[in-house]
C-alpha atoms as a PDB file:
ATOM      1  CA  UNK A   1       0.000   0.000   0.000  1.00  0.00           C
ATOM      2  CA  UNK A   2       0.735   3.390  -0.741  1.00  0.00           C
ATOM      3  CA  UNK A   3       1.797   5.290   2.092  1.00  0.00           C
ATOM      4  CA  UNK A   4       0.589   8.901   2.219  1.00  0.00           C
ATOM      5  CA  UNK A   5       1.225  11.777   5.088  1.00  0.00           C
ATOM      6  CA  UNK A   6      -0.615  15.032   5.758  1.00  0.00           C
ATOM      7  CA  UNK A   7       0.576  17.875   7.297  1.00  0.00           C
ATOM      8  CA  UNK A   8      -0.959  20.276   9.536  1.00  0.00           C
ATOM      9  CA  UNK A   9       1.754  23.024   7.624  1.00  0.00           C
ATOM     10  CA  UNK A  10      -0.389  21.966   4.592  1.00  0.00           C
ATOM     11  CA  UNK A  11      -3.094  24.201   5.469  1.00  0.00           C
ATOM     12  CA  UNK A  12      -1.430  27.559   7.323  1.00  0.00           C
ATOM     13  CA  UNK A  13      -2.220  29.416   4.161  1.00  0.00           C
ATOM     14  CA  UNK A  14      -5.694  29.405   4.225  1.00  0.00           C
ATOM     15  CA  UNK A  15      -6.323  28.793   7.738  1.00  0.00           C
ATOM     16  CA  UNK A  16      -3.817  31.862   9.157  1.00  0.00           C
ATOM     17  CA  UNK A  17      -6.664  34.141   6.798  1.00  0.00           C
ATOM     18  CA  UNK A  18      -9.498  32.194   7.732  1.00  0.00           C
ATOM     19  CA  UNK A  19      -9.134  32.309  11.128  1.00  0.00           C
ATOM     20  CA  UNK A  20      -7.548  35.625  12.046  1.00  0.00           C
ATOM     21  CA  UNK A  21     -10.945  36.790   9.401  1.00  0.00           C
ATOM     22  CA  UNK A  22     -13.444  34.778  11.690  1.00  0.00           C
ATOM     23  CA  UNK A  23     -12.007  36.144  15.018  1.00  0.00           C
ATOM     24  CA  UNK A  24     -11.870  40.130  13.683  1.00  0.00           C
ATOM     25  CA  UNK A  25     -15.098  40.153  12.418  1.00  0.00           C
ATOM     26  CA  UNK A  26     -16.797  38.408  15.647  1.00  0.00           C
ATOM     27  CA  UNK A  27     -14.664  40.724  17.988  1.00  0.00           C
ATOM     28  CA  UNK A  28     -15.117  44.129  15.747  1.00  0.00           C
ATOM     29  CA  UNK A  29     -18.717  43.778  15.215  1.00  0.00           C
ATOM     30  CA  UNK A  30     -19.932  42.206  18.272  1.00  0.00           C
ATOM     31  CA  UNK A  31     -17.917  45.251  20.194  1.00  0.00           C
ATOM     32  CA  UNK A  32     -19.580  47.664  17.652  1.00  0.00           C
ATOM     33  CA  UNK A  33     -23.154  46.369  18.283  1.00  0.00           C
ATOM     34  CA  UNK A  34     -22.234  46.262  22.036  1.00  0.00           C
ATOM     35  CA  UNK A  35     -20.970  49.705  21.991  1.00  0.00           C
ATOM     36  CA  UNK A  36     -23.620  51.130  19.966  1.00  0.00           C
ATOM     37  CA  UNK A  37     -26.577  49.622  21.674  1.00  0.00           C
ATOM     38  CA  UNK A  38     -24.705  50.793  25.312  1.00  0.00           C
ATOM     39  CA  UNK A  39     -25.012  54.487  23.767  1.00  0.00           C
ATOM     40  CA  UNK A  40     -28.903  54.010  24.065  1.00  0.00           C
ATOM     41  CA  UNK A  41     -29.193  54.096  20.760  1.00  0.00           C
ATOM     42  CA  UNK A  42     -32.434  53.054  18.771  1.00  0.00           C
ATOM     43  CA  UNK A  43     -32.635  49.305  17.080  1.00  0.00           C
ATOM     44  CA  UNK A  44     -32.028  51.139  13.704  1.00  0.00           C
ATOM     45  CA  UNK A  45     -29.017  52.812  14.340  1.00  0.00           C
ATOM     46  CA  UNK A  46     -27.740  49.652  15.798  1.00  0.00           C
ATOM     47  CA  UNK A  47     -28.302  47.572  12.870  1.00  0.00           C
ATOM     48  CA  UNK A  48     -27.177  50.291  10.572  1.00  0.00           C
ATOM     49  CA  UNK A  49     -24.006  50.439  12.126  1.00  0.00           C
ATOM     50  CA  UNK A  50     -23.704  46.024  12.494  1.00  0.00           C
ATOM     51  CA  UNK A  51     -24.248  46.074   9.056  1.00  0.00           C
ATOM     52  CA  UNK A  52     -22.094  48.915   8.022  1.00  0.00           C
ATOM     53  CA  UNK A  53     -19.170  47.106  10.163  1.00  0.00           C
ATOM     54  CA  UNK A  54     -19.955  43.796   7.841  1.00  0.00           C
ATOM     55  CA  UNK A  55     -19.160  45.338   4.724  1.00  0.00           C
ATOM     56  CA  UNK A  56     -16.478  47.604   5.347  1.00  0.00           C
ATOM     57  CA  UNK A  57     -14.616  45.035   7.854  1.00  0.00           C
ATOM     58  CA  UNK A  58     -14.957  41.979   5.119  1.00  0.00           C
ATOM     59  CA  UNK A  59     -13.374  44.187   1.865  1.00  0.00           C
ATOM     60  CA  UNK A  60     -10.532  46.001   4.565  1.00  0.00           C
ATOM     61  CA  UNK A  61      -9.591  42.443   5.185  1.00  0.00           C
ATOM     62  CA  UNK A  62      -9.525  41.216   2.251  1.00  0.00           C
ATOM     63  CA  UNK A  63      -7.321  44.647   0.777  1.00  0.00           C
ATOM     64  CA  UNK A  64      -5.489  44.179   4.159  1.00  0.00           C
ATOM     65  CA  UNK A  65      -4.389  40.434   3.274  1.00  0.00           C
ATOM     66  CA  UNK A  66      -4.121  40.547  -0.193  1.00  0.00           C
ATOM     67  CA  UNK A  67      -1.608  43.704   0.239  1.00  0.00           C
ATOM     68  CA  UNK A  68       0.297  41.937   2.899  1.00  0.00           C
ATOM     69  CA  UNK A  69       0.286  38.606   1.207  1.00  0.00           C
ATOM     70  CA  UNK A  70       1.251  40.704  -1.895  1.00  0.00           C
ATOM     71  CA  UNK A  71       4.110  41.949  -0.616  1.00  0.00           C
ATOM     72  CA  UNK A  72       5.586  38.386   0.829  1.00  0.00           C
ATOM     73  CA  UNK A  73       4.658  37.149  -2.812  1.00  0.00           C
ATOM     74  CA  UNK A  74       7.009  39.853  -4.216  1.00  0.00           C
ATOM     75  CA  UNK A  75       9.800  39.360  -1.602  1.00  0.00           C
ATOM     76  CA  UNK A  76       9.604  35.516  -2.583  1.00  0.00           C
ATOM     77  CA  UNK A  77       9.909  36.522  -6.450  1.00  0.00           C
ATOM     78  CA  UNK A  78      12.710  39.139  -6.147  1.00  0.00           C
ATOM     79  CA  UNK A  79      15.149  36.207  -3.644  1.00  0.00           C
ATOM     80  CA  UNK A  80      14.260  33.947  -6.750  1.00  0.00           C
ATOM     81  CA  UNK A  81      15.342  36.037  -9.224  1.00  0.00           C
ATOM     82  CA  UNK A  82      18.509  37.085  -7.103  1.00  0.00           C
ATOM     83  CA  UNK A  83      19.260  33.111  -7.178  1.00  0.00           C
ATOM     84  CA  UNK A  84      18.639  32.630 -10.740  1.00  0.00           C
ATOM     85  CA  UNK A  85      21.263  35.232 -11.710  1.00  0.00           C
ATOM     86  CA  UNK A  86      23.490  33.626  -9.167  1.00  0.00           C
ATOM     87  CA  UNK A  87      23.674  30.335 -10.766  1.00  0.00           C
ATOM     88  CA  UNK A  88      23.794  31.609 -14.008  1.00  0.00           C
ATOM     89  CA  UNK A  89      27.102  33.830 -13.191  1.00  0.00           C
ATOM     90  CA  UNK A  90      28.299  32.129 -10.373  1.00  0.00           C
ATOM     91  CA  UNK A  91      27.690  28.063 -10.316  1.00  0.00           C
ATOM     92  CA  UNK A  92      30.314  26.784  -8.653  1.00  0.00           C
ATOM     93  CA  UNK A  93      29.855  29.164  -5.899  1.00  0.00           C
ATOM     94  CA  UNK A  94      26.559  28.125  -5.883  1.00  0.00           C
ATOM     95  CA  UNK A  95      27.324  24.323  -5.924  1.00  0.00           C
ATOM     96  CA  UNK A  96      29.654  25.478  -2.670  1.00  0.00           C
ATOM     97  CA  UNK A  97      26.732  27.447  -0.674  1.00  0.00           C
ATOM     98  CA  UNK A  98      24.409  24.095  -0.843  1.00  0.00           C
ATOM     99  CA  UNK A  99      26.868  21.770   0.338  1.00  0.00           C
ATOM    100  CA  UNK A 100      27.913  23.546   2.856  1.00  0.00           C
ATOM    101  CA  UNK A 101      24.359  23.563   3.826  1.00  0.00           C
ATOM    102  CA  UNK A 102      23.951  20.051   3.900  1.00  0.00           C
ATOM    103  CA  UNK A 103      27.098  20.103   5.854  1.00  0.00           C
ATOM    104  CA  UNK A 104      25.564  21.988   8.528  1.00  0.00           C
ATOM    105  CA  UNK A 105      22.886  19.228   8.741  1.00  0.00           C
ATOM    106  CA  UNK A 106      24.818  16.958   9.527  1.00  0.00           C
ATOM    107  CA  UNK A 107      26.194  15.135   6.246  1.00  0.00           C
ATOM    108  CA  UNK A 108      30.195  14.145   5.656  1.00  0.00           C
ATOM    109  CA  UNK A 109      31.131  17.084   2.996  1.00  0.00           C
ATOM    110  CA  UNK A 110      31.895  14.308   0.090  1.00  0.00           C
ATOM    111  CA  UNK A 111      28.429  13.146   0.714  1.00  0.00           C
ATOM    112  CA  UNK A 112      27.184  16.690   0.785  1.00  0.00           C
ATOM    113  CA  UNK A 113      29.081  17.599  -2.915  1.00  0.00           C
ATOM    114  CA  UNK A 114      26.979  13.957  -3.855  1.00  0.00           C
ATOM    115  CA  UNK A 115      23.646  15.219  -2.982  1.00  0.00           C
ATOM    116  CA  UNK A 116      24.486  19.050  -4.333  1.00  0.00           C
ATOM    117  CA  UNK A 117      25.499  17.359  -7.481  1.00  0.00           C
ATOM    118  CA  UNK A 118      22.208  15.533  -7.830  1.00  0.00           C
ATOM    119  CA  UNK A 119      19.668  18.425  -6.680  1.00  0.00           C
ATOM    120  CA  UNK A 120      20.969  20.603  -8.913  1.00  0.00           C
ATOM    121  CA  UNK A 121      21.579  19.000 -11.777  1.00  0.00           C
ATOM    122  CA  UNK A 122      17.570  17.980 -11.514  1.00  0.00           C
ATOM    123  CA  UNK A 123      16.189  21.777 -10.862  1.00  0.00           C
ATOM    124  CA  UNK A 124      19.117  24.442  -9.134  1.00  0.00           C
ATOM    125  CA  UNK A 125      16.087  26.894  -8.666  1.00  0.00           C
ATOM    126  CA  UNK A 126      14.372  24.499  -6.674  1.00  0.00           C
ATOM    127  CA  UNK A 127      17.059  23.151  -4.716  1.00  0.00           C
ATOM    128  CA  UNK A 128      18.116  26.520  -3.333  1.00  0.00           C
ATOM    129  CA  UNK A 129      14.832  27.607  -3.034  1.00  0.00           C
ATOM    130  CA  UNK A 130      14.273  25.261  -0.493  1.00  0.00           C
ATOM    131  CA  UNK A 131      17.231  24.421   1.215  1.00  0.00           C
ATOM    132  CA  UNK A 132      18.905  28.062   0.881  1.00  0.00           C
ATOM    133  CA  UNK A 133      15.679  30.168   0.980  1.00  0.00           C
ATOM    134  CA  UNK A 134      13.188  28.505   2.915  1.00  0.00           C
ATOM    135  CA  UNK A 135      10.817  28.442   0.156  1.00  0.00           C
ATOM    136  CA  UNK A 136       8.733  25.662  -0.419  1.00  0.00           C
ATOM    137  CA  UNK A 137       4.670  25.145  -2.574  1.00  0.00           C
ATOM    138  CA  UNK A 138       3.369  24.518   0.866  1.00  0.00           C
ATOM    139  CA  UNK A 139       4.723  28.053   2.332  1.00  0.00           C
ATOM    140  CA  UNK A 140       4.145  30.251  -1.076  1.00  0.00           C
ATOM    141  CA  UNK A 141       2.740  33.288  -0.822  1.00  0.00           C
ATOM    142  CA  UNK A 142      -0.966  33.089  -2.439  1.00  0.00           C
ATOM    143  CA  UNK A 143      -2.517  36.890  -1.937  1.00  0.00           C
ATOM    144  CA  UNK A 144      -5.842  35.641  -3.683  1.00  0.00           C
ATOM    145  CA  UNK A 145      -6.519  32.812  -1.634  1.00  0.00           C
ATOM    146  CA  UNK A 146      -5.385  34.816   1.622  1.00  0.00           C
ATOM    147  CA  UNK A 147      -7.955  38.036   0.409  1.00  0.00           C
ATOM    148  CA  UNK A 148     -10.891  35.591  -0.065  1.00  0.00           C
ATOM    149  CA  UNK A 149     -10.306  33.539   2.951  1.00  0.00           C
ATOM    150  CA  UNK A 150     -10.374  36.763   4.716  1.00  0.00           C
ATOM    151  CA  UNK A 151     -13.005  38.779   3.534  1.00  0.00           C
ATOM    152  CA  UNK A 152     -15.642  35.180   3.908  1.00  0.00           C
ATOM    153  CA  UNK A 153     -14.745  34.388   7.092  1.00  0.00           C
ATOM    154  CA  UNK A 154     -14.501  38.136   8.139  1.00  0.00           C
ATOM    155  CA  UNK A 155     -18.485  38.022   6.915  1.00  0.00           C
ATOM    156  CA  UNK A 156     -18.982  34.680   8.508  1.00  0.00           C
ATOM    157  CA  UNK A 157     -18.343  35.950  12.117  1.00  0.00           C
ATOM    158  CA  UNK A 158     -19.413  39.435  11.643  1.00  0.00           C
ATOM    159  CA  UNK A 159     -23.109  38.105  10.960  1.00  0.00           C
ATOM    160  CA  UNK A 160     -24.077  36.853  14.075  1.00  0.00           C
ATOM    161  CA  UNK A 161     -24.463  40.029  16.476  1.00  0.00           C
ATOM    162  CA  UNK A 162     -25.915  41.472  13.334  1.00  0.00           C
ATOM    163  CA  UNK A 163     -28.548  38.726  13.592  1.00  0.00           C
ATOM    164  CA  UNK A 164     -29.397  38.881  17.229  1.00  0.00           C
ATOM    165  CA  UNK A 165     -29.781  42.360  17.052  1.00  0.00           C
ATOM    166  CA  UNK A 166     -32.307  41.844  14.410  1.00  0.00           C
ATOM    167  CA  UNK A 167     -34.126  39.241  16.471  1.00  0.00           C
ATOM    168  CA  UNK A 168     -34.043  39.803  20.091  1.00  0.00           C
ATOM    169  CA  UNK A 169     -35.210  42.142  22.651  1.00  0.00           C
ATOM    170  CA  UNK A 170     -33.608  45.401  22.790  1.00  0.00           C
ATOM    171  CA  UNK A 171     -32.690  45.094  26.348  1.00  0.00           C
ATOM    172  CA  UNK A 172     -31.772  41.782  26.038  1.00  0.00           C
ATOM    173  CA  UNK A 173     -29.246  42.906  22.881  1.00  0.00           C
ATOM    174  CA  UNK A 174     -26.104  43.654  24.568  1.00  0.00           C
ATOM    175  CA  UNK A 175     -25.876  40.570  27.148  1.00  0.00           C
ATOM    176  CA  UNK A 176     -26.980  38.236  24.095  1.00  0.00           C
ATOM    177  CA  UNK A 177     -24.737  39.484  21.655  1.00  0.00           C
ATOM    178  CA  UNK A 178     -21.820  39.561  24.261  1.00  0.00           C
ATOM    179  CA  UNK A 179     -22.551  36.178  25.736  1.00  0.00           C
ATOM    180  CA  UNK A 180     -22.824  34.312  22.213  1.00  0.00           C
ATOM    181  CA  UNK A 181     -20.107  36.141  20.786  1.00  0.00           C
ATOM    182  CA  UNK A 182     -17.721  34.377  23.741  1.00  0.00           C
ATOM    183  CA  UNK A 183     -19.205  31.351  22.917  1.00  0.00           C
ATOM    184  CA  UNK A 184     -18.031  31.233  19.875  1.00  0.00           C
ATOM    185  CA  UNK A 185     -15.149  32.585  19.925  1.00  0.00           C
ATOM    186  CA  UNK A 186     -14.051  29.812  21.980  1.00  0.00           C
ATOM    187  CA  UNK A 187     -15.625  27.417  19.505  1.00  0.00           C
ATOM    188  CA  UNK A 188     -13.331  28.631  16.588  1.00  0.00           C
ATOM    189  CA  UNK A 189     -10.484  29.314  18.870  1.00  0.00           C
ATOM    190  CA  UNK A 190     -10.244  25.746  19.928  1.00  0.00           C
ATOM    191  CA  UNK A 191     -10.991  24.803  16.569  1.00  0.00           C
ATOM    192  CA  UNK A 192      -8.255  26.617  15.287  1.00  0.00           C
ATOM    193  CA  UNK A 193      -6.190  24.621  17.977  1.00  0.00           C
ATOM    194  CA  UNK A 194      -7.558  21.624  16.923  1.00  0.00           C
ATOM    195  CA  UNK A 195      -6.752  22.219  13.392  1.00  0.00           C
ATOM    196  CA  UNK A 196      -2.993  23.462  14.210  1.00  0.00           C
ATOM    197  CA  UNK A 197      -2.257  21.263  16.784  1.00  0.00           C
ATOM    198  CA  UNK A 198      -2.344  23.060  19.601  1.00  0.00           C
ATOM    199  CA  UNK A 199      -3.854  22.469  23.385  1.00  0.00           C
ATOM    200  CA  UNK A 200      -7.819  23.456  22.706  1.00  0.00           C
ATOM    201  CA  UNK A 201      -8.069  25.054  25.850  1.00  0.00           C
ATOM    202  CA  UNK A 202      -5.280  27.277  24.957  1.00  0.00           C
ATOM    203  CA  UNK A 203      -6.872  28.185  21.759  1.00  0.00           C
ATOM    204  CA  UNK A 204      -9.973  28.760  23.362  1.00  0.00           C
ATOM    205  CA  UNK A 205      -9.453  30.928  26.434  1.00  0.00           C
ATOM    206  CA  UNK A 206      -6.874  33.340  24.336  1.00  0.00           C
ATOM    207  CA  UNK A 207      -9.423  34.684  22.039  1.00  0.00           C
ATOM    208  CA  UNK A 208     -12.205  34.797  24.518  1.00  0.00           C
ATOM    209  CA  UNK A 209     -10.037  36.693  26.985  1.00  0.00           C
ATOM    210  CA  UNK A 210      -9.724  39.352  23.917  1.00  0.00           C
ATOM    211  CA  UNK A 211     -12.886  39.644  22.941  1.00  0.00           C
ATOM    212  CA  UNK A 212     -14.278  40.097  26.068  1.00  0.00           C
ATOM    213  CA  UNK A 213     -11.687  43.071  26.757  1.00  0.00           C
ATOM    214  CA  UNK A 214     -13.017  44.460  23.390  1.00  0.00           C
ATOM    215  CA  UNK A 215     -16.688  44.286  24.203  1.00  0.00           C
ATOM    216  CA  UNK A 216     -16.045  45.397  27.586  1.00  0.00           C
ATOM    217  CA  UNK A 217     -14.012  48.538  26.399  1.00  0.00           C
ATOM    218  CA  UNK A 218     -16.739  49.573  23.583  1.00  0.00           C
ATOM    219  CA  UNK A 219     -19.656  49.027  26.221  1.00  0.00           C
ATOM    220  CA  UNK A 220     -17.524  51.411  28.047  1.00  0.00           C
ATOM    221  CA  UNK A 221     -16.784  54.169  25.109  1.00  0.00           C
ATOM    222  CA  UNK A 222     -20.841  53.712  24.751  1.00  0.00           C
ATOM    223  CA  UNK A 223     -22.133  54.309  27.673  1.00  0.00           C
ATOM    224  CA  UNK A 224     -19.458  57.382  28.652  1.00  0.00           C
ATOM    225  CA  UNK A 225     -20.051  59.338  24.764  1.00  0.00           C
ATOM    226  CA  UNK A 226     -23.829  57.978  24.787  1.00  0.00           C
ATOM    227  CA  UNK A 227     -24.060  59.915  28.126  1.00  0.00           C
ATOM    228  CA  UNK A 228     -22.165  62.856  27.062  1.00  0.00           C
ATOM    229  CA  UNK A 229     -24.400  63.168  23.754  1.00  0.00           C
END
């Protein structure tokens, strides 16, 4: 039988995006609601300004990653294009510089000019790519997949104090929205765990621990410039 191995690395692409996405737009939009509705404001207003924090959180992620992730992608392409001219000017100092790598790992340096030989006579790039660079397809930079990831998952958590302060009691609104916003933030943050590896407690009581300090500072703002207004 085949044998086959996945990696949790696999995935840190998307799920980095997805997850930081998720988190901002519970936090940011559950501390708006909370903030808003603490102001004494009317229903309206609050779901005006829920709504308003959807939209404009989901596409300043999405810019926000896909700049970022941009600029990594660039940084990857200009250290491969430094390489390139490398081995085309300077091969043999190139053929030095990865067995001397593979020294440093551990192998004899005869064995080390063996296995330089081979990688590069199969693909140079790719061999110093890896080995020299740290660049590998699992790590690449992919700004499209990063912006999209984002900008869904951004609207994924963002909807649900949106939702509850469609549905529920007005006085009911903030301890709802602040209550189920914990909730599942420790859902996706020991998710996340789960997903990386990590202890799910750990996951879990980091981002709640944030997000309540967010709610609890916009309740705050509310209720002191609600007052003041």
């Amino acid at each position: 039988m085949r044998h086959t191995e996945r990696h949790r690395s696999e995935h840190i692409g998307w799920l980095r995006a997805a997850v930081l996405g998720a988190n901002d737009g519970l936090i940011s939009t559950s501390s708006l609601v909370v903030g808003v509705a603490a102001s004494g404001a009317s229903r309206a207003a609050i779901l005006i300004a829920g709504v308003a924090g959807v939209v404009a959180g989901a596409m300043s992620m999405a810019a926000g990653e896909y700049v970022s992730v941009s600029s990594q992608a660039d940084t990857e392409q200009a250290d491969l294009a430094r390489e390139r001219r490398e081995l085309a000017t300077e091969p043999r100092a190139e053929h030095t510089e990865l067995a001397n790598i593979y020294v440093q790992r551990g192998l004899t340096p005869a064995l080390a000019r063996q296995v330089a030989d081979q990688l590069m006579a199969k693909d140079a790039l790719a061999a110093h790519a890896r080995d020299e660079l740290g660049l590998s397809e699992i790590s690449a930079a992919r700004p499209l997949q990063a912006a999209v990831a984002s900008a869904l998952s951004f609207a994924v958590g963002a909807v649900w104090p949106v939702i509850i302060a469609l549905v529920v009691p007005q006085g009911w609104l903030s301890t709802l929205v602040t209550v189920t916003a914990l909730v599942l933030l420790a859902v996706l943050g020991a998710v996340a765990a789960r997903v990386g590896g990590a202890t799910l407690w750990r996951g879990a009581l980091r981002v709640t621990c944030w997000g309540a300090l967010a709610m609890a500072a916009s309740a705050l703002a509310g209720r002191l410039f609600g007052a003041a207004l």
